[in-house]
N, C-alpha and C. Protein backbone atom coordinates (compact mmCIF):
# COMPACT_ATOMS: atom_id res chain seq x y z
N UNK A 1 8.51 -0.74 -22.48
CA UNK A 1 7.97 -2.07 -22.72
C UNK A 1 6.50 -2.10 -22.26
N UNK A 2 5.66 -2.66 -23.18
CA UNK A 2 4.53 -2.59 -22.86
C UNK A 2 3.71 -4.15 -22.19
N UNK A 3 3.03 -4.09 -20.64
CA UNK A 3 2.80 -5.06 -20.35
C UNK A 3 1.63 -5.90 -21.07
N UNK A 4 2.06 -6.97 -20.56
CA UNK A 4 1.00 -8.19 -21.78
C UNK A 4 -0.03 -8.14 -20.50
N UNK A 5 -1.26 -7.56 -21.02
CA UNK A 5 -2.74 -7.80 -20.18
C UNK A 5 -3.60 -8.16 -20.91
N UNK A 6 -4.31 -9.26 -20.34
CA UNK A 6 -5.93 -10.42 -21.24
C UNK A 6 -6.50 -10.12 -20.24
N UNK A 7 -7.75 -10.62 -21.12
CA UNK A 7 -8.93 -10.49 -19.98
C UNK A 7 -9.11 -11.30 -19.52
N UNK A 8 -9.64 -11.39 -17.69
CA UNK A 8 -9.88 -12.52 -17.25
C UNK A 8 -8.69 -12.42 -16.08
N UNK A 9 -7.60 -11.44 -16.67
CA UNK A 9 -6.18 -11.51 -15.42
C UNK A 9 -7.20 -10.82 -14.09
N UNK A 10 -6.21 -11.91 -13.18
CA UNK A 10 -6.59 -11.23 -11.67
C UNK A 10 -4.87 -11.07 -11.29
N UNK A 11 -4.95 -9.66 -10.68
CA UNK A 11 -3.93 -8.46 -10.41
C UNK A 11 -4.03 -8.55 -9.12
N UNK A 12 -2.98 -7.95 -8.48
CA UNK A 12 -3.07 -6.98 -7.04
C UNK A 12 -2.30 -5.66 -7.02
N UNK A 13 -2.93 -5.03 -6.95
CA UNK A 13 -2.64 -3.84 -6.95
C UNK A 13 -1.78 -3.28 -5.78
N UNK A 14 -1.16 -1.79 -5.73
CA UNK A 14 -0.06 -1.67 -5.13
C UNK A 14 -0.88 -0.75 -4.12
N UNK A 15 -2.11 -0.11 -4.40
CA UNK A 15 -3.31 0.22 -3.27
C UNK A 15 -4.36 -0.10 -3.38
N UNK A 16 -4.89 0.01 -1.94
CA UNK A 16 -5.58 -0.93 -1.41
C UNK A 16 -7.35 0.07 -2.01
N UNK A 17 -8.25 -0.60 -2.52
CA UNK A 17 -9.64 -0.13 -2.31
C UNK A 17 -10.25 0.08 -1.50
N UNK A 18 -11.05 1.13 -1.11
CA UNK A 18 -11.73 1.81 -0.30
C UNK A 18 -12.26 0.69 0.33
N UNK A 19 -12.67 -0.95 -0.11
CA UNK A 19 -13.37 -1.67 0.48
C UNK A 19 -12.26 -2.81 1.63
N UNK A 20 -11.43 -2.27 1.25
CA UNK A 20 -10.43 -3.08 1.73
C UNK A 20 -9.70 -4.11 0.70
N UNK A 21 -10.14 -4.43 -0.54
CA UNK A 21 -9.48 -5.04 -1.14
C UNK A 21 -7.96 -4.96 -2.05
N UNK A 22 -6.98 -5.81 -2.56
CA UNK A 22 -5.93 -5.31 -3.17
C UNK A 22 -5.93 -6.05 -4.62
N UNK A 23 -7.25 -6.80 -4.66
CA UNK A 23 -7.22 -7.87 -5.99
C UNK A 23 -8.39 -7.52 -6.84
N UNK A 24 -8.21 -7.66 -8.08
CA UNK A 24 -8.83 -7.40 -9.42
C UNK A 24 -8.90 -8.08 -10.43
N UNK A 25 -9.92 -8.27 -11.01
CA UNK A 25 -10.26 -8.60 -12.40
C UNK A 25 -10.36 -8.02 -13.41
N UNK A 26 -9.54 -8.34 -15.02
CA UNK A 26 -9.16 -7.46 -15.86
C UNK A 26 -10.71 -7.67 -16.80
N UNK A 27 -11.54 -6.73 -17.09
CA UNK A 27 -12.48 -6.86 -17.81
C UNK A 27 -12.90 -6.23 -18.95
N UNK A 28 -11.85 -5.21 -19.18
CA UNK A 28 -12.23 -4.87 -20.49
C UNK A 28 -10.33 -4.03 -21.06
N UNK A 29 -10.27 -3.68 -22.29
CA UNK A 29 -8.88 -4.24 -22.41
C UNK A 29 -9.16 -2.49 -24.00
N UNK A 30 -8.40 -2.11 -23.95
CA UNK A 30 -7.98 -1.04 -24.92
C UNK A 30 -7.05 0.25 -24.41
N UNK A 31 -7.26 1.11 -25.00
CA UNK A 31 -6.43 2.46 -24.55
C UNK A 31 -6.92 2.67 -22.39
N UNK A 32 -7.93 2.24 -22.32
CA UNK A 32 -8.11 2.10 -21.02
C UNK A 32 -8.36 0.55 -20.68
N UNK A 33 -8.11 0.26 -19.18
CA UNK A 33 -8.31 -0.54 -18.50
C UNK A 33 -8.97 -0.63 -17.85
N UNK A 34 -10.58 -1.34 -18.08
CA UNK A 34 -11.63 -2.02 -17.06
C UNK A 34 -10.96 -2.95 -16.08
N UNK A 35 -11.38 -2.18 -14.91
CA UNK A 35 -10.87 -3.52 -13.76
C UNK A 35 -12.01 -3.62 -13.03
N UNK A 36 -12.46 -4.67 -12.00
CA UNK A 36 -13.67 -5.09 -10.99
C UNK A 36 -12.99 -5.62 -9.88
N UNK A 37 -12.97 -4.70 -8.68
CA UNK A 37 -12.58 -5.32 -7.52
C UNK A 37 -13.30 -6.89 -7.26
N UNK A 38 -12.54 -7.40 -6.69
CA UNK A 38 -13.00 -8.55 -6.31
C UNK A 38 -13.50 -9.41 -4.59
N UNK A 39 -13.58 -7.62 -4.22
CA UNK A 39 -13.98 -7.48 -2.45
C UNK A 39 -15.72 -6.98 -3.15
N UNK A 40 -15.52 -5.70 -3.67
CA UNK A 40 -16.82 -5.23 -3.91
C UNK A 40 -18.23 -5.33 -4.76
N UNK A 41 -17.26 -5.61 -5.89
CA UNK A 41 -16.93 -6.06 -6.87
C UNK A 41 -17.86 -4.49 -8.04
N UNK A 42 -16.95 -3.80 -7.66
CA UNK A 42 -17.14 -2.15 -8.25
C UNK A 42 -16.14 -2.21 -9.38
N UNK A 43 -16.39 -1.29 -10.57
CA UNK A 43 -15.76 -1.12 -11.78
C UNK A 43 -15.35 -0.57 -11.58
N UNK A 44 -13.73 0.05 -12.17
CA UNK A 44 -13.24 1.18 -12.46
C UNK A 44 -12.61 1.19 -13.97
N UNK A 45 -12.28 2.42 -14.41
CA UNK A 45 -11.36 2.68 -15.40
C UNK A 45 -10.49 3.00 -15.01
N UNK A 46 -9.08 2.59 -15.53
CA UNK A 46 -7.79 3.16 -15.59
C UNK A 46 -7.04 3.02 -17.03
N UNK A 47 -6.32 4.81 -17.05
CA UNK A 47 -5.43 4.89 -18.40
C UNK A 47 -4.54 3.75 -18.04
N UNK A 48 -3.82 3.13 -19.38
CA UNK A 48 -3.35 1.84 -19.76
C UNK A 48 -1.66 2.37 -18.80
N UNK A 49 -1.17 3.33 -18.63
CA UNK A 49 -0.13 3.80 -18.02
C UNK A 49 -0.26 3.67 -16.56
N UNK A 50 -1.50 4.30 -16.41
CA UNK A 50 -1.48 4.60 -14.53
C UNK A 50 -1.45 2.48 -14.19
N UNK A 51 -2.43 1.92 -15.17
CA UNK A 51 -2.61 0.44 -14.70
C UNK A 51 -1.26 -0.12 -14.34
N UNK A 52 -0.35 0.35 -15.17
CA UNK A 52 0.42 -0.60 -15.23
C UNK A 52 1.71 -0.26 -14.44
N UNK A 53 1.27 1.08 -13.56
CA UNK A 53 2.37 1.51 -12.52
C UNK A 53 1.75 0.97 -11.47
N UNK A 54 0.65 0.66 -11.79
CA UNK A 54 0.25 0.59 -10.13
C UNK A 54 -0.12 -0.95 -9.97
N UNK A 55 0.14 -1.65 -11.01
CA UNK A 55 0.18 -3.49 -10.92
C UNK A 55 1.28 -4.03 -9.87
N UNK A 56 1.20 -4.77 -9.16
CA UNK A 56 2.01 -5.57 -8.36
C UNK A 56 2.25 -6.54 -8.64
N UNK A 57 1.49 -7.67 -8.74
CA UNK A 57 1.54 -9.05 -9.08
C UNK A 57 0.51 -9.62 -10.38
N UNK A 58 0.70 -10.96 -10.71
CA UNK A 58 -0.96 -10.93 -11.15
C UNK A 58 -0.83 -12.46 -10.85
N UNK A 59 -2.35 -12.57 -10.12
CA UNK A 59 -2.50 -13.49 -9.43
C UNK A 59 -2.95 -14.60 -10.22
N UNK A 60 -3.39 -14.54 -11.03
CA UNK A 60 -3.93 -15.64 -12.71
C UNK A 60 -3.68 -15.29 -13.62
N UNK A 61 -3.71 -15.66 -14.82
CA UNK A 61 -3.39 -15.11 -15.90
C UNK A 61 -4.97 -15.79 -16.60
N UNK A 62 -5.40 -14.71 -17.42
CA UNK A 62 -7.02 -15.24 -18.56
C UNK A 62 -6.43 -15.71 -19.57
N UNK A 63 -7.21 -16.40 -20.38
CA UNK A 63 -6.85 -17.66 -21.58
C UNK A 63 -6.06 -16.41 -22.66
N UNK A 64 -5.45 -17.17 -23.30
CA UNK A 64 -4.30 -16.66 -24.24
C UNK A 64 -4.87 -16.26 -25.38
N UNK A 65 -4.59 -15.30 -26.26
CA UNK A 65 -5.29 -15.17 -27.33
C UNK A 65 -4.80 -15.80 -28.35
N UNK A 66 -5.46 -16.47 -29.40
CA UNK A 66 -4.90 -17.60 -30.16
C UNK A 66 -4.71 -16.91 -31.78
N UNK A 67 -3.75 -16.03 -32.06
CA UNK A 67 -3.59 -15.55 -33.30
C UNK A 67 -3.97 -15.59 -34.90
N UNK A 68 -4.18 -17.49 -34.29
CA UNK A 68 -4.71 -17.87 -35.56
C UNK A 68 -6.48 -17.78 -35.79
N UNK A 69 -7.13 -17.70 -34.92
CA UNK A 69 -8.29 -17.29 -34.92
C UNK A 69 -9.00 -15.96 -35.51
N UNK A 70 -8.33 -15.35 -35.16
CA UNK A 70 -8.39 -14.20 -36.03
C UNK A 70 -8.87 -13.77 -37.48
C-alpha cells in the first residue's frame, strides 16, 4: 500500500536529525521525497520507500489535491 503524501505535510520522523530535530516538511513530491527539517531547516532527499519506513506520525496534513482541476 502506498502512502498518501502532499506537499506542505509536516511528519515526524522515527530519527532524530543531527540538529536535534524529529519534524519535517514535505516539499517536493515524486519518485523521491524532498523533506526540510524544521529545527534547521536543511533539505534532504529520500527514496519514496526509505520515506515511508521511516515516517512516524504526520503532524498536518497540506491542502488536498482537487482532481478536478486538472
Amino acid at each position: 500500500m502506498v502512502l498518501e503524501v502532499r506537499l506542505g505535510d509536516h511528519v515526524r520522523l522515527r530519527k532524530q536529525h543531527p540538529c536535534g530535530g524529529y519534524d519535517w516538511e514535505v516539499v517536493r513530491l515524486g519518485a523521491d521525497i524532498g523533506i526540510r527539517c524544521l529545527g534547521c531547516r536543511r533539505r534532504v532527499l529520500l527514496e519514496r520507500s526509505t520515506f515511508e519506513k521511516r515516517v512516524k506520525t504526520f503532524l498536518s496534513r497540506g491542502p488536498a489535491e482537487d482532481s478536478a482541476e486538472r
